[in-house]
Structure formats: structure tokens, C-alpha cells
PDB file of N, CA and C in Angstrom:
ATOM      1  N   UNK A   1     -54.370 220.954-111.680  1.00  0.00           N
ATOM      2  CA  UNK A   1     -53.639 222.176-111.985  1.00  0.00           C
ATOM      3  C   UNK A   1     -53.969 222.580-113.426  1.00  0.00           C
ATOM      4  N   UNK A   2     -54.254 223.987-113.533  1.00  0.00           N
ATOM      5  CA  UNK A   2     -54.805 224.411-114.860  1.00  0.00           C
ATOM      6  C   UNK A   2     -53.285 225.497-115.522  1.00  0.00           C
ATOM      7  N   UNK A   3     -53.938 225.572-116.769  1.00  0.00           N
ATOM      8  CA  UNK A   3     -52.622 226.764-116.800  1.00  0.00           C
ATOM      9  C   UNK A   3     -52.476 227.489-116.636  1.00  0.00           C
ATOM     10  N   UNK A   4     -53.866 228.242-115.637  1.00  0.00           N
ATOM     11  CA  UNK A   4     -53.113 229.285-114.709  1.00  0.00           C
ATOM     12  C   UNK A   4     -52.609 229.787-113.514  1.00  0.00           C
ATOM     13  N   UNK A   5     -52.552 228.230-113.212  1.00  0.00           N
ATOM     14  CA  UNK A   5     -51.787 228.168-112.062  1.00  0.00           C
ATOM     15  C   UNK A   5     -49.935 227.947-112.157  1.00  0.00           C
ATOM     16  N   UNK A   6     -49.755 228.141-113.252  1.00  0.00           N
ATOM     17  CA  UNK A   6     -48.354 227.377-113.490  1.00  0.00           C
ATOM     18  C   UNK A   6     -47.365 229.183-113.384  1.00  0.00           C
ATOM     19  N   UNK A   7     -46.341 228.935-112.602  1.00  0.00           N
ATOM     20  CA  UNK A   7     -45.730 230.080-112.310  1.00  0.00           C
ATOM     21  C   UNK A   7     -44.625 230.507-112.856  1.00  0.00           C
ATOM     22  N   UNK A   8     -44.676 231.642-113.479  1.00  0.00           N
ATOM     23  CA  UNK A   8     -43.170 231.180-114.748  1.00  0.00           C
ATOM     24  C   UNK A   8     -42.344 233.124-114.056  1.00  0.00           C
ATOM     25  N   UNK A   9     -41.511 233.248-114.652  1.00  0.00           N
ATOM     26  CA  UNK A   9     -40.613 234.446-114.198  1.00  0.00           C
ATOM     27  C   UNK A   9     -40.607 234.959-116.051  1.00  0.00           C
ATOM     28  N   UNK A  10     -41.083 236.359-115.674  1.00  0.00           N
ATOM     29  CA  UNK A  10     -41.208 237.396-116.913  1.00  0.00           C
ATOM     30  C   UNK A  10     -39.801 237.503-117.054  1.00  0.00           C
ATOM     31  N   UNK A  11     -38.776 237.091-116.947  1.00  0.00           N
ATOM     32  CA  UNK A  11     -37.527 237.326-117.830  1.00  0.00           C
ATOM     33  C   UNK A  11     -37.343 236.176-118.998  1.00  0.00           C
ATOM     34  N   UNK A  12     -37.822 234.929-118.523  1.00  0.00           N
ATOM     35  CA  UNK A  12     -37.344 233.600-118.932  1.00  0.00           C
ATOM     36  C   UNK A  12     -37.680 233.549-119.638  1.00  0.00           C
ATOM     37  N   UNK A  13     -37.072 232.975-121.043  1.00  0.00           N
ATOM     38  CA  UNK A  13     -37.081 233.051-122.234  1.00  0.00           C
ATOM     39  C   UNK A  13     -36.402 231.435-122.506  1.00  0.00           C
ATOM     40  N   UNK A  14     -37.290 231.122-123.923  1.00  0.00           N
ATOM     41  CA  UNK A  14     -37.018 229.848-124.305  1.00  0.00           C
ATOM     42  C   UNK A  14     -36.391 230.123-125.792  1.00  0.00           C
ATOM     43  N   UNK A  15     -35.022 229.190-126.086  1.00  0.00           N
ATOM     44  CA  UNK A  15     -34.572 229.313-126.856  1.00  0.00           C
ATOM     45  C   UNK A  15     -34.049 227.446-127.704  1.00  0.00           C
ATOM     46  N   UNK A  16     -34.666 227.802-129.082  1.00  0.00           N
ATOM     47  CA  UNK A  16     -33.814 226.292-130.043  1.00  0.00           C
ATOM     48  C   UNK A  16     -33.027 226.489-130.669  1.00  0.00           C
ATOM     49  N   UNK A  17     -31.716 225.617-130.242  1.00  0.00           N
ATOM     50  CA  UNK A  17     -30.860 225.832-132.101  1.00  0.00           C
ATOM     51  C   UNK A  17     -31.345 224.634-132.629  1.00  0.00           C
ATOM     52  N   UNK A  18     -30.884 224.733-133.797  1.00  0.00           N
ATOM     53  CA  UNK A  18     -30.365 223.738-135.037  1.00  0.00           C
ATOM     54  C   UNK A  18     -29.536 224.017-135.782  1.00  0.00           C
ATOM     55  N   UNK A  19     -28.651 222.936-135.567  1.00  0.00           N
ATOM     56  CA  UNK A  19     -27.211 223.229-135.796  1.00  0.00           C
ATOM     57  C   UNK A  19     -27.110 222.428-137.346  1.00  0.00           C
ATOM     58  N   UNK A  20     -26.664 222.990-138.332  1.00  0.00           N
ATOM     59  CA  UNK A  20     -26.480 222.754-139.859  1.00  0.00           C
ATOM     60  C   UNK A  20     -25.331 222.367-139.971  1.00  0.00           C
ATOM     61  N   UNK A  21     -25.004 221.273-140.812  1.00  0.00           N
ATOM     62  CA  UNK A  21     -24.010 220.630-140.860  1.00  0.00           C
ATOM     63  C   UNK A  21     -23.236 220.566-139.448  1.00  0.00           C
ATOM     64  N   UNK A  22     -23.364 219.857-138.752  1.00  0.00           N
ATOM     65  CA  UNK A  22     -22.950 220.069-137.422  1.00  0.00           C
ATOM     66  C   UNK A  22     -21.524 219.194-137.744  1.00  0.00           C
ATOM     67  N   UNK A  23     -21.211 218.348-137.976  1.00  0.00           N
ATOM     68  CA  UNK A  23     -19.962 217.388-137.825  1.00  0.00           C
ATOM     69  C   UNK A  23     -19.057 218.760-138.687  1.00  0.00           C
ATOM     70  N   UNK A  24     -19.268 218.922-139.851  1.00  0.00           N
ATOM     71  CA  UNK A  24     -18.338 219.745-140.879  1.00  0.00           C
ATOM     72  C   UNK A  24     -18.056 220.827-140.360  1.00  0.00           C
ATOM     73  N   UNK A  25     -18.588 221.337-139.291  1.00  0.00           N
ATOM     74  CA  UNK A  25     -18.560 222.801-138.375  1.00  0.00           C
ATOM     75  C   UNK A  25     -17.466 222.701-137.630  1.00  0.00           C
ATOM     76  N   UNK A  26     -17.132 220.998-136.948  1.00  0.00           N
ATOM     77  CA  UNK A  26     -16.452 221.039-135.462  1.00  0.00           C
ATOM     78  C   UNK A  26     -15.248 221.311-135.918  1.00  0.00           C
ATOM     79  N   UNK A  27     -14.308 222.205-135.168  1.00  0.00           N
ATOM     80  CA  UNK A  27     -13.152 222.160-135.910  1.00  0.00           C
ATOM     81  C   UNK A  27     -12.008 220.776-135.166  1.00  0.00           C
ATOM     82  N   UNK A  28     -11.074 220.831-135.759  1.00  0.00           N
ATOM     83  CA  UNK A  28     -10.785 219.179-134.699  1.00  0.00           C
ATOM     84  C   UNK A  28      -9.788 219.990-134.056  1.00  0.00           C
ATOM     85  N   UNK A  29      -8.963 220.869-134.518  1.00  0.00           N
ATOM     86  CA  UNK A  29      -7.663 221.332-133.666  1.00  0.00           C
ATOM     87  C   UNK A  29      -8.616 222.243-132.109  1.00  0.00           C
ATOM     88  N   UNK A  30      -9.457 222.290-132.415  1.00  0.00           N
ATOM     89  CA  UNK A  30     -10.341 222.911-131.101  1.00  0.00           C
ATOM     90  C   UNK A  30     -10.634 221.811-130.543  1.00  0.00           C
ATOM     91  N   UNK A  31     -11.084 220.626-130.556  1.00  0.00           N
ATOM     92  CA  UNK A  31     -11.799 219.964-130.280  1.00  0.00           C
ATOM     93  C   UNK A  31     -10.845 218.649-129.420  1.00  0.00           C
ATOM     94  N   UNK A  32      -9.680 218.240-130.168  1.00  0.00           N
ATOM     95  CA  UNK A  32      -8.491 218.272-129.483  1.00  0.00           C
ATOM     96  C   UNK A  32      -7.932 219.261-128.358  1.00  0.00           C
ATOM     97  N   UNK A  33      -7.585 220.688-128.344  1.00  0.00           N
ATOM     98  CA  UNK A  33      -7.701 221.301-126.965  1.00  0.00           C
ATOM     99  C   UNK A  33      -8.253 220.968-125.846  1.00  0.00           C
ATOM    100  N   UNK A  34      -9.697 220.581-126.194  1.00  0.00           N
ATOM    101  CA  UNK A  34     -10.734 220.314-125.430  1.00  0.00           C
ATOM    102  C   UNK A  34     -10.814 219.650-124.448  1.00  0.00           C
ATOM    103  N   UNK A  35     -10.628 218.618-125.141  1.00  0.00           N
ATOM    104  CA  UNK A  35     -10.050 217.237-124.537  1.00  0.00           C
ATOM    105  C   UNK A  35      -8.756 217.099-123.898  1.00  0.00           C
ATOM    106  N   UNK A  36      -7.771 217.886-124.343  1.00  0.00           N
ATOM    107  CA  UNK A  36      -6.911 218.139-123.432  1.00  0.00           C
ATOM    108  C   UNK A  36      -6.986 218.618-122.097  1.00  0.00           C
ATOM    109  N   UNK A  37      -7.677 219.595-122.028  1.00  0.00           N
ATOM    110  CA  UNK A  37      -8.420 220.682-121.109  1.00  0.00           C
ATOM    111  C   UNK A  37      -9.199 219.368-120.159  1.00  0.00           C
ATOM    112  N   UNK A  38     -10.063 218.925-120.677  1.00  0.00           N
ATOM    113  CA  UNK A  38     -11.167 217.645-119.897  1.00  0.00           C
ATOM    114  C   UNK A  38     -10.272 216.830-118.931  1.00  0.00           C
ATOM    115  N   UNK A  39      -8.775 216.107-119.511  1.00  0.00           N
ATOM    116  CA  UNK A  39      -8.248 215.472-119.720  1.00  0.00           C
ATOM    117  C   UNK A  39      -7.474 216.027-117.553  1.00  0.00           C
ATOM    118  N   UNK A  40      -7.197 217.186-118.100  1.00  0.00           N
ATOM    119  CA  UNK A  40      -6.391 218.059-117.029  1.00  0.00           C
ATOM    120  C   UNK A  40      -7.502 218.362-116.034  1.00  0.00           C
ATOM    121  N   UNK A  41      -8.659 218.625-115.957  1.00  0.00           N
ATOM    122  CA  UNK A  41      -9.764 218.514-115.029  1.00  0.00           C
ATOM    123  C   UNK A  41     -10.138 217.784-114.617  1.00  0.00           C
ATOM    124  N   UNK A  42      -9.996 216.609-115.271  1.00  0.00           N
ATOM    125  CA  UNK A  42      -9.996 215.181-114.195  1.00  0.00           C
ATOM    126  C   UNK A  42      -9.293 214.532-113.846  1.00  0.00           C
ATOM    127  N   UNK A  43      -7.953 215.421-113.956  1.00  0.00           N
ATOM    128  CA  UNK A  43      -6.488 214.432-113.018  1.00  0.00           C
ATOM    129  C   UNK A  43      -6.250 213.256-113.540  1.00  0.00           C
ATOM    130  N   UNK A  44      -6.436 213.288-114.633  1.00  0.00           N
ATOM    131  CA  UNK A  44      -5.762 212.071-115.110  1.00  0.00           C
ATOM    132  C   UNK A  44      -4.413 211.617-115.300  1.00  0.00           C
ATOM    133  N   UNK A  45      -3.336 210.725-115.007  1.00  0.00           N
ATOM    134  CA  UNK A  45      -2.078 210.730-115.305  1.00  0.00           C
ATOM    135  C   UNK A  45      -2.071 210.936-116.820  1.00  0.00           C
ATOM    136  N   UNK A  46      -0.538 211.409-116.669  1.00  0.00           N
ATOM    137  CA  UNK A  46       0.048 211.895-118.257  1.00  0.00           C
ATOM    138  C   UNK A  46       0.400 210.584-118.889  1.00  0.00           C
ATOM    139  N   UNK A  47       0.106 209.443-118.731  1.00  0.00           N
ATOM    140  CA  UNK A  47       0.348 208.268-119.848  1.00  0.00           C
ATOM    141  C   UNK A  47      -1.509 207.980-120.113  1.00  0.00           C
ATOM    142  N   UNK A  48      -2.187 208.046-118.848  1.00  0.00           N
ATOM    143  CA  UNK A  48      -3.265 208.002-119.884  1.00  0.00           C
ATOM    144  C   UNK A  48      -4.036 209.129-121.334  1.00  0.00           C
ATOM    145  N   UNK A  49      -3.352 210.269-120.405  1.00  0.00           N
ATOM    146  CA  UNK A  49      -3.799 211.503-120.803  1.00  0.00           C
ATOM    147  C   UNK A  49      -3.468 211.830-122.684  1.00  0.00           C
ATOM    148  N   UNK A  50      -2.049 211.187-122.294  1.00  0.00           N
ATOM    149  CA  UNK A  50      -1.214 210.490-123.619  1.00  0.00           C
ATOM    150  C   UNK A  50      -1.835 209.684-124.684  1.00  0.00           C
ATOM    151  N   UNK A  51      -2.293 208.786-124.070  1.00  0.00           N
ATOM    152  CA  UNK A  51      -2.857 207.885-124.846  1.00  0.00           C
ATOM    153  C   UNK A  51      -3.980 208.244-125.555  1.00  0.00           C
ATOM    154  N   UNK A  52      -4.971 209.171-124.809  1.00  0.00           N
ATOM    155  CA  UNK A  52      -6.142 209.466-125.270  1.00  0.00           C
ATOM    156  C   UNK A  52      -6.065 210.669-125.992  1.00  0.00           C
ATOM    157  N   UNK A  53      -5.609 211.195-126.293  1.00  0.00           N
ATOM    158  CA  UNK A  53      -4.639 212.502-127.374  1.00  0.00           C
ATOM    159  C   UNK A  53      -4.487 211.450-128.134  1.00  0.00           C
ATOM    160  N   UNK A  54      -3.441 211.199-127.992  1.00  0.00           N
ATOM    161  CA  UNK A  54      -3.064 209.766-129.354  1.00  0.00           C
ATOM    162  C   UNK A  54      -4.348 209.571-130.362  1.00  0.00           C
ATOM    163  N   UNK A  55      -5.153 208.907-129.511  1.00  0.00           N
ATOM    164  CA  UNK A  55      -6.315 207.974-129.875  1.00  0.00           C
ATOM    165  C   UNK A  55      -6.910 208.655-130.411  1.00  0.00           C
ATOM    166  N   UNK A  56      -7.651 210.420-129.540  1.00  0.00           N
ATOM    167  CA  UNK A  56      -8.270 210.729-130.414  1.00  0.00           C
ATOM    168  C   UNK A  56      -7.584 211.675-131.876  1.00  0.00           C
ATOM    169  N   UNK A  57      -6.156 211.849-131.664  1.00  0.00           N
ATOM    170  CA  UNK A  57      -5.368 212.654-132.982  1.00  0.00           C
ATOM    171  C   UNK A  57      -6.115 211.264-134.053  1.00  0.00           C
ATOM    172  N   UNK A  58      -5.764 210.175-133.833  1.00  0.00           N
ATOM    173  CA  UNK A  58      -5.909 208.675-135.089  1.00  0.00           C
ATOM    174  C   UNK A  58      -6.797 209.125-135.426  1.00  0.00           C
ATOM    175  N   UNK A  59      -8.098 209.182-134.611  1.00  0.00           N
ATOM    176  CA  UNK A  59      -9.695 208.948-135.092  1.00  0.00           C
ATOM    177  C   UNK A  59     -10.056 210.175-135.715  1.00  0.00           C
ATOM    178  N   UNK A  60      -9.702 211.510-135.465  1.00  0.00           N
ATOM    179  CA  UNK A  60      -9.864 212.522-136.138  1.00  0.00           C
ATOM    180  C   UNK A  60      -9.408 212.890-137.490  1.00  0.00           C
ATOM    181  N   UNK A  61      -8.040 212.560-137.268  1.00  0.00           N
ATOM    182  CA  UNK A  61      -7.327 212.707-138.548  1.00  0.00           C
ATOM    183  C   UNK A  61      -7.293 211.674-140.109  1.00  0.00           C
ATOM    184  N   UNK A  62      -8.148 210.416-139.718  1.00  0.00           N
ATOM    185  CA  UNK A  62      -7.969 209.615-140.476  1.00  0.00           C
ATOM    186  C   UNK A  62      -9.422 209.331-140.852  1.00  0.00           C
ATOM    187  N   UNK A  63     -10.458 210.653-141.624  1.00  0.00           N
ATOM    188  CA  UNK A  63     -11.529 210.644-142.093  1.00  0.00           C
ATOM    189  C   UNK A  63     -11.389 210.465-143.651  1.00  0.00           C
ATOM    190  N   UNK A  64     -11.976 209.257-143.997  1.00  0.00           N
ATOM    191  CA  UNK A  64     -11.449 209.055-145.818  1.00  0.00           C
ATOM    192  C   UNK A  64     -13.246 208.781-146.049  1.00  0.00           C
ATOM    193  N   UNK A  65     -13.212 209.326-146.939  1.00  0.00           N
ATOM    194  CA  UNK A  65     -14.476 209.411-148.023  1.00  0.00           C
ATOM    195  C   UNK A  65     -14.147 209.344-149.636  1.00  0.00           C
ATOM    196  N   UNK A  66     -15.574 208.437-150.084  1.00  0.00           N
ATOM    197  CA  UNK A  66     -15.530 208.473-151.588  1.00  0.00           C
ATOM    198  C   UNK A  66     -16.392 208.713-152.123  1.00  0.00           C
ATOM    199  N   UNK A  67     -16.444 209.915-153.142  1.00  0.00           N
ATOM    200  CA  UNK A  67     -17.709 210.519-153.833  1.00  0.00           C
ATOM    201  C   UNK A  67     -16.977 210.163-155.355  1.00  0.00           C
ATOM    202  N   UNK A  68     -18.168 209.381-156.112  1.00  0.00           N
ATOM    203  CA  UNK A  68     -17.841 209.258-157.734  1.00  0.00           C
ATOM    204  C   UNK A  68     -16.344 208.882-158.066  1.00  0.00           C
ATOM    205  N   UNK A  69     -15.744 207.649-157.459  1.00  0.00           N
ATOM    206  CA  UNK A  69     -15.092 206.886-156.969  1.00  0.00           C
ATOM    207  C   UNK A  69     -13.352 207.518-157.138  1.00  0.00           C
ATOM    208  N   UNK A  70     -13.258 208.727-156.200  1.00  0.00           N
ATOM    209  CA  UNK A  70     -12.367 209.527-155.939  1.00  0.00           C
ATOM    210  C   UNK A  70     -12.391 209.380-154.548  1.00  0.00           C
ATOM    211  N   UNK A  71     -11.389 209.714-153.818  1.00  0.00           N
ATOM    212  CA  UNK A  71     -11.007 209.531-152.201  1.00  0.00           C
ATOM    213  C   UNK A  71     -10.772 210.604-151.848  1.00  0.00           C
ATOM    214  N   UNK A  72     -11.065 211.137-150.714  1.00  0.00           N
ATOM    215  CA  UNK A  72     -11.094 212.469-150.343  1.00  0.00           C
ATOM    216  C   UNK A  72     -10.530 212.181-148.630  1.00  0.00           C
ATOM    217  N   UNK A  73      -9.946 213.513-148.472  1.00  0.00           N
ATOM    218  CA  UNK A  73      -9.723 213.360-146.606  1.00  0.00           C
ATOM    219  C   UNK A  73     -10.128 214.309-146.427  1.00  0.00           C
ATOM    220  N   UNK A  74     -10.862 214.449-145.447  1.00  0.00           N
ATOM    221  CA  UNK A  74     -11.870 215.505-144.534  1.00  0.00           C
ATOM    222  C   UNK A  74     -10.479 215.897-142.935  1.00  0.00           C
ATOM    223  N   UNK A  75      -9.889 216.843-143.704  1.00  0.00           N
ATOM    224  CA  UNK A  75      -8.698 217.530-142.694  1.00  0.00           C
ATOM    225  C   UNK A  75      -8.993 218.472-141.832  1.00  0.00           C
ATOM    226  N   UNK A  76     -10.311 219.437-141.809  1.00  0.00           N
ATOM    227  CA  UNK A  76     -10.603 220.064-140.981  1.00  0.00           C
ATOM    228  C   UNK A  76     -11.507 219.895-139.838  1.00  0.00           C
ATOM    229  N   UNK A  77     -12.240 218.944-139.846  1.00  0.00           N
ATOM    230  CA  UNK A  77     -13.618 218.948-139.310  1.00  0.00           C
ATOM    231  C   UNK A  77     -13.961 217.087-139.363  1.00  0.00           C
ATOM    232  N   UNK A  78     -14.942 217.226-138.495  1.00  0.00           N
ATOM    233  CA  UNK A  78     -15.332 215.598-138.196  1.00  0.00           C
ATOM    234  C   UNK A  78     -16.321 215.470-139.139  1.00  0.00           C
ATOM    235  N   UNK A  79     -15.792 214.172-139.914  1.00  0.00           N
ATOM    236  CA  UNK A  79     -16.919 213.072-140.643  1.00  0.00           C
ATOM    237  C   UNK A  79     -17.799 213.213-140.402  1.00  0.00           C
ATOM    238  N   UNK A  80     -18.705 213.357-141.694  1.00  0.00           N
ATOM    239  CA  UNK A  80     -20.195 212.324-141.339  1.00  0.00           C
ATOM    240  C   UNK A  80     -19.971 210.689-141.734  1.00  0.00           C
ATOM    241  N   UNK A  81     -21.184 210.650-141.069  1.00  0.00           N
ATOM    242  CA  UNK A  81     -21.114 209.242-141.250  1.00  0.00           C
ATOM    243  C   UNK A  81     -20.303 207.764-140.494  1.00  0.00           C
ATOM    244  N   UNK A  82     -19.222 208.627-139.523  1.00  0.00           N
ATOM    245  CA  UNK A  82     -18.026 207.848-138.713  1.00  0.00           C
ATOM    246  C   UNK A  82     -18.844 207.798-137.003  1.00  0.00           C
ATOM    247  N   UNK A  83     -18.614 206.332-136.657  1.00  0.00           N
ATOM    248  CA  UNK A  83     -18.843 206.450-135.487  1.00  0.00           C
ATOM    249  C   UNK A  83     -18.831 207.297-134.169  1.00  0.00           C
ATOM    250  N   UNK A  84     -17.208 207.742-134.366  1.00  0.00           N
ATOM    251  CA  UNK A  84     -16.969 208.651-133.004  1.00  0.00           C
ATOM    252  C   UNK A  84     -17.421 209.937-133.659  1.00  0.00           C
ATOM    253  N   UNK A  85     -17.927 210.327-134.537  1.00  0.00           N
ATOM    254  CA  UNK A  85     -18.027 211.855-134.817  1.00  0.00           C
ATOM    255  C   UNK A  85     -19.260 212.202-133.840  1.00  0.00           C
ATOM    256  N   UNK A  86     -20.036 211.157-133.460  1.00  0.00           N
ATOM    257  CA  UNK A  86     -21.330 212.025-132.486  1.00  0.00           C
ATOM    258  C   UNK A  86     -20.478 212.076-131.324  1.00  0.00           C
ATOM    259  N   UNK A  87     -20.071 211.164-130.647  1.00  0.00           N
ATOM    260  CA  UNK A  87     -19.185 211.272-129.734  1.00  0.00           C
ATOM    261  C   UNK A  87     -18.248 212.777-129.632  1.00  0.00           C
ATOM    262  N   UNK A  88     -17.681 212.698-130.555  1.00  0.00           N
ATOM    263  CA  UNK A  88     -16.674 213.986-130.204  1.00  0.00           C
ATOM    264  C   UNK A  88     -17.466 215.515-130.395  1.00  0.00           C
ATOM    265  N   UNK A  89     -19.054 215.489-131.219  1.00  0.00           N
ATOM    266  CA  UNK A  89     -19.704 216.560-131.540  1.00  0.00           C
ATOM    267  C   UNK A  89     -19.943 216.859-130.210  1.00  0.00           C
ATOM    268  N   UNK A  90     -20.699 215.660-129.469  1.00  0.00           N
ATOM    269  CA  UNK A  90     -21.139 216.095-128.001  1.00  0.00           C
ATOM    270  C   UNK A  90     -20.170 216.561-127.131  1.00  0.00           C
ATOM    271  N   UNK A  91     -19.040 215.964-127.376  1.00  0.00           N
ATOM    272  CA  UNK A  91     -18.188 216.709-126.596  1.00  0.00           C
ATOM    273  C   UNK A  91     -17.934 218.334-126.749  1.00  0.00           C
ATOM    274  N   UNK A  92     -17.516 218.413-127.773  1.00  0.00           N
ATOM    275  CA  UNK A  92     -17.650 219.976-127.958  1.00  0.00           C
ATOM    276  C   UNK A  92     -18.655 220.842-127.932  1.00  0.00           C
ATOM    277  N   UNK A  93     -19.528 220.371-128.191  1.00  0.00           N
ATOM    278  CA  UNK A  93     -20.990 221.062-127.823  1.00  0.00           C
ATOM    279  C   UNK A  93     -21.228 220.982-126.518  1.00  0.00           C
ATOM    280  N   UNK A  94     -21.278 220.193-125.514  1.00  0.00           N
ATOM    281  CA  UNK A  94     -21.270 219.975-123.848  1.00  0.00           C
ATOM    282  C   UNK A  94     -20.253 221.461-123.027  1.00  0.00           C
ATOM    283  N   UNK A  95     -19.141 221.181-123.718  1.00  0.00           N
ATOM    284  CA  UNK A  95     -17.843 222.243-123.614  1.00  0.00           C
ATOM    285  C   UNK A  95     -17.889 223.519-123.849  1.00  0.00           C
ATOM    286  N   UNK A  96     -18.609 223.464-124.724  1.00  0.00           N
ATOM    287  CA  UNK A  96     -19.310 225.031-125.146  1.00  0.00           C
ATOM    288  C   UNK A  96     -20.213 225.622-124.342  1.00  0.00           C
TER     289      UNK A  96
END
């Protein structure tokens, strides 16, 4: 097969992002919804459903950083650098 045999449709169009600062973008009070929303689409009971709200309010809300040995909390948006932050990016990006 050569390449002009390959059959493509004159509308189709190819598109890349790159997403800049992607963690500092996510907002968490959206991102929490989300998961709520996920949470309710897969029938989950309300004690697990509970729990995992819980879990992820902890992991979101409790982003501590130190630049030039000052402590900072990152209140809007997911960490860099923290484990679950790819985790929860993909989620919201999947959701989107």
C-alpha cells in the first residue's frame, strides 16, 4: 500500500493541544463536581460515594509547598509535583 491508496474524508481535520501549566489550570471545586457526577453514573452507594468526596476533598485541599523556605498552600488548583495530581488532571480532562 502506497500513499495513494490511503483514503481519508476532505472534512477531517487533525488537531494538538498543549496544555500549559496544566495542574495550576484544574480548578478543584470543578473537579470535585466531577467526580461527584462520575460517582452518580456509576451507581455507586452513598457511603462509598461519601467516602470518595471525603478522600478526594483531603488530597486536593491539602497541597503545601516551599519556595525560599516559606510554606505556601496551593487553594485553587492541583499541585505540581503531588502524586494524585495526574490522576485527577486525567480525570478532568477525560470529562471534558
Amino acid at each position: 500500500m502506497n500513499d495513494h491508496d490511503i483514503q481519508f474524508d476532505q472534512d477531517l481535520k487533525f488537531v494538538s493541544f498543549d496544555i500549559t501549566n496544566m495542574y495550576s489550570n484544574i480548578p478543584i471545586t470543578e473537579l470535585i463536581k466531577i467526580i461527584k457526577i462520575m460517582c452518580k453514573q456509576n451507581v455507586l452507594n452513598i457511603e462509598i460515594k461519601t467516602v470518595i468526596i471525603k478522600m478526594c476533598n483531603i488530597l486536593t485541599k491539602q497541597n503545601y509547598f516551599q519556595y525560599k523556605d516559606l510554606q505556601y498552600t496551593q487553594e485553587d488548583s492541583l499541585a505540581m509535583g503531588t502524586p494524585t495530581s495526574s490522576v485527577f488532571s486525567k480525570i478532568y480532562l477525560q470529562y471534558l
